[in-house]
Protein backbone atom coordinates (compact mmCIF):
# COMPACT_ATOMS: atom_id res chain seq x y z
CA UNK A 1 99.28 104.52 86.96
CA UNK A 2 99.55 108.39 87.21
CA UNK A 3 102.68 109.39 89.05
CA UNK A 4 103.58 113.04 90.72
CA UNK A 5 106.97 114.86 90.76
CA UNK A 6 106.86 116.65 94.46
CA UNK A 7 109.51 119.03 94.29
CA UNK A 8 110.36 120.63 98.13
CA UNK A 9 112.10 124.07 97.41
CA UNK A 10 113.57 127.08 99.82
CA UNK A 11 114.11 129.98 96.96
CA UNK A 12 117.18 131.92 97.89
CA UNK A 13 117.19 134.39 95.14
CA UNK A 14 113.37 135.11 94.32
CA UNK A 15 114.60 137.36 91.03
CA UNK A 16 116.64 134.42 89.71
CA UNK A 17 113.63 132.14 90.31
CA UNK A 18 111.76 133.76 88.41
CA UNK A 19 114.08 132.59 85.63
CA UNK A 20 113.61 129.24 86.01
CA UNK A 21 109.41 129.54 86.85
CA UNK A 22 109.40 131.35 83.44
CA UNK A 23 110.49 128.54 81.22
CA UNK A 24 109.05 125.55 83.12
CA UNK A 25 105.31 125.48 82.04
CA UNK A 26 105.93 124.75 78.15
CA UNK A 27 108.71 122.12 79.02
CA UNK A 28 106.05 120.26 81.87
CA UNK A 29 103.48 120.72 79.17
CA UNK A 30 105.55 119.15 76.01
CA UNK A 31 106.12 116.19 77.98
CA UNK A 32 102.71 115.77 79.08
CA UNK A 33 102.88 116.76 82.60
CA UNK A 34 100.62 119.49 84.46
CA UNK A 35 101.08 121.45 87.57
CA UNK A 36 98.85 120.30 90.46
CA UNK A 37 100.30 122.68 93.06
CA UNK A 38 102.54 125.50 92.17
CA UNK A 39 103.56 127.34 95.57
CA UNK A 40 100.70 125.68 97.72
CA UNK A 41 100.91 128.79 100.62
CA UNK A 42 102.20 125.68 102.87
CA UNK A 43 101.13 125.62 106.15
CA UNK A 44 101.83 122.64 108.78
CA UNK A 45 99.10 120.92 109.97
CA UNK A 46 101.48 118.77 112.35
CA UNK A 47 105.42 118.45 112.64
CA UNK A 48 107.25 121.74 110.44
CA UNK A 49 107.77 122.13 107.30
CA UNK A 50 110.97 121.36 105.20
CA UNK A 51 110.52 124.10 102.79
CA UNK A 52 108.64 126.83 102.00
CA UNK A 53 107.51 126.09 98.66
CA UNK A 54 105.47 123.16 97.38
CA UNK A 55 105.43 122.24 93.77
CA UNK A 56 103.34 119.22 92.26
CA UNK A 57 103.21 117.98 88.66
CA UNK A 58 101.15 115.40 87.59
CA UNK A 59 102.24 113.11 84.66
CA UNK A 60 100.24 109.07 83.06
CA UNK A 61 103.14 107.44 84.64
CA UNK A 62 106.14 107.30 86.29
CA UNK A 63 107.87 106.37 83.16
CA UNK A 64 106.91 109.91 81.79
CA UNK A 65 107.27 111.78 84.67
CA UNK A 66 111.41 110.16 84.24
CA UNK A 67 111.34 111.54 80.89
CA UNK A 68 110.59 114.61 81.63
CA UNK A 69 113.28 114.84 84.59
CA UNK A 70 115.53 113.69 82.14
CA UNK A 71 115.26 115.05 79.17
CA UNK A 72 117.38 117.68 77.95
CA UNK A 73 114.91 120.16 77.49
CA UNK A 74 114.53 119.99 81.59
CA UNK A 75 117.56 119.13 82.18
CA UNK A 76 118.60 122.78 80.28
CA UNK A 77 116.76 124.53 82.70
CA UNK A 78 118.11 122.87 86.01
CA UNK A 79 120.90 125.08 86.83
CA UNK A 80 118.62 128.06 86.45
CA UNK A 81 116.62 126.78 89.71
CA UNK A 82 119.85 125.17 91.30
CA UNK A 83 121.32 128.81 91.43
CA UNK A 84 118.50 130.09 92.91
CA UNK A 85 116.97 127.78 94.95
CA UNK A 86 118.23 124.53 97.28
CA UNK A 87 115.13 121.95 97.37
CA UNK A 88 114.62 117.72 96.69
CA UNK A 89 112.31 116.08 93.67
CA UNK A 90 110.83 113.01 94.13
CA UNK A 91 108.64 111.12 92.07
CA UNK A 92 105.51 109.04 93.26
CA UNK A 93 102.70 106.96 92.32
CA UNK A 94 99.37 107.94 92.50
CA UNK A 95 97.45 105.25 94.98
């Protein structure tokens, strides 16, 4: 069953971001992931929003979308968004 990583983020440092933005397509990519919504433009339809960035990736299961999180090649990259950004990843699956 397809799964998504939903990743809520507030960037802080939009220069150091970029960091992090740079290196994250060929990781997503290797482990068979794809970006459904990079960004979004949010807007709230009902309620507020809890950040101002939206980022979806789409993997064949939850099992890969876990790899991914935790591989090293990711996990590498982390503390380049952690230092610029505070935000919450979840991972879900697909109805």
């Amino acid at each position: 069953m397809t799964a998504y990583i939903i990743a809520l983020i507030d960037v802080q440092d939009a220069e150091a971001y970029k960091l992090y933005t740079a290196k994250t397509p060929g990781v997503i990519q290797q482990y068979g992931g794809k970006f459904v919504v990079r960004g979004g433009n949010p807007e709230a339809l009902e309620g507020s929003l809890p950040s101002s960035r939206v980022v979806v990736l789409e993997f064949a299961d939850r099992a890969a979308a876990k790899r991914f999180h935790e591989s090293s090649d990711y996990q590498a990259i982390v503390p380049l968004r952690t230092a610029a950004a505070k935000g919450s990843l979840m991972v879900v699956d697909a109805v």
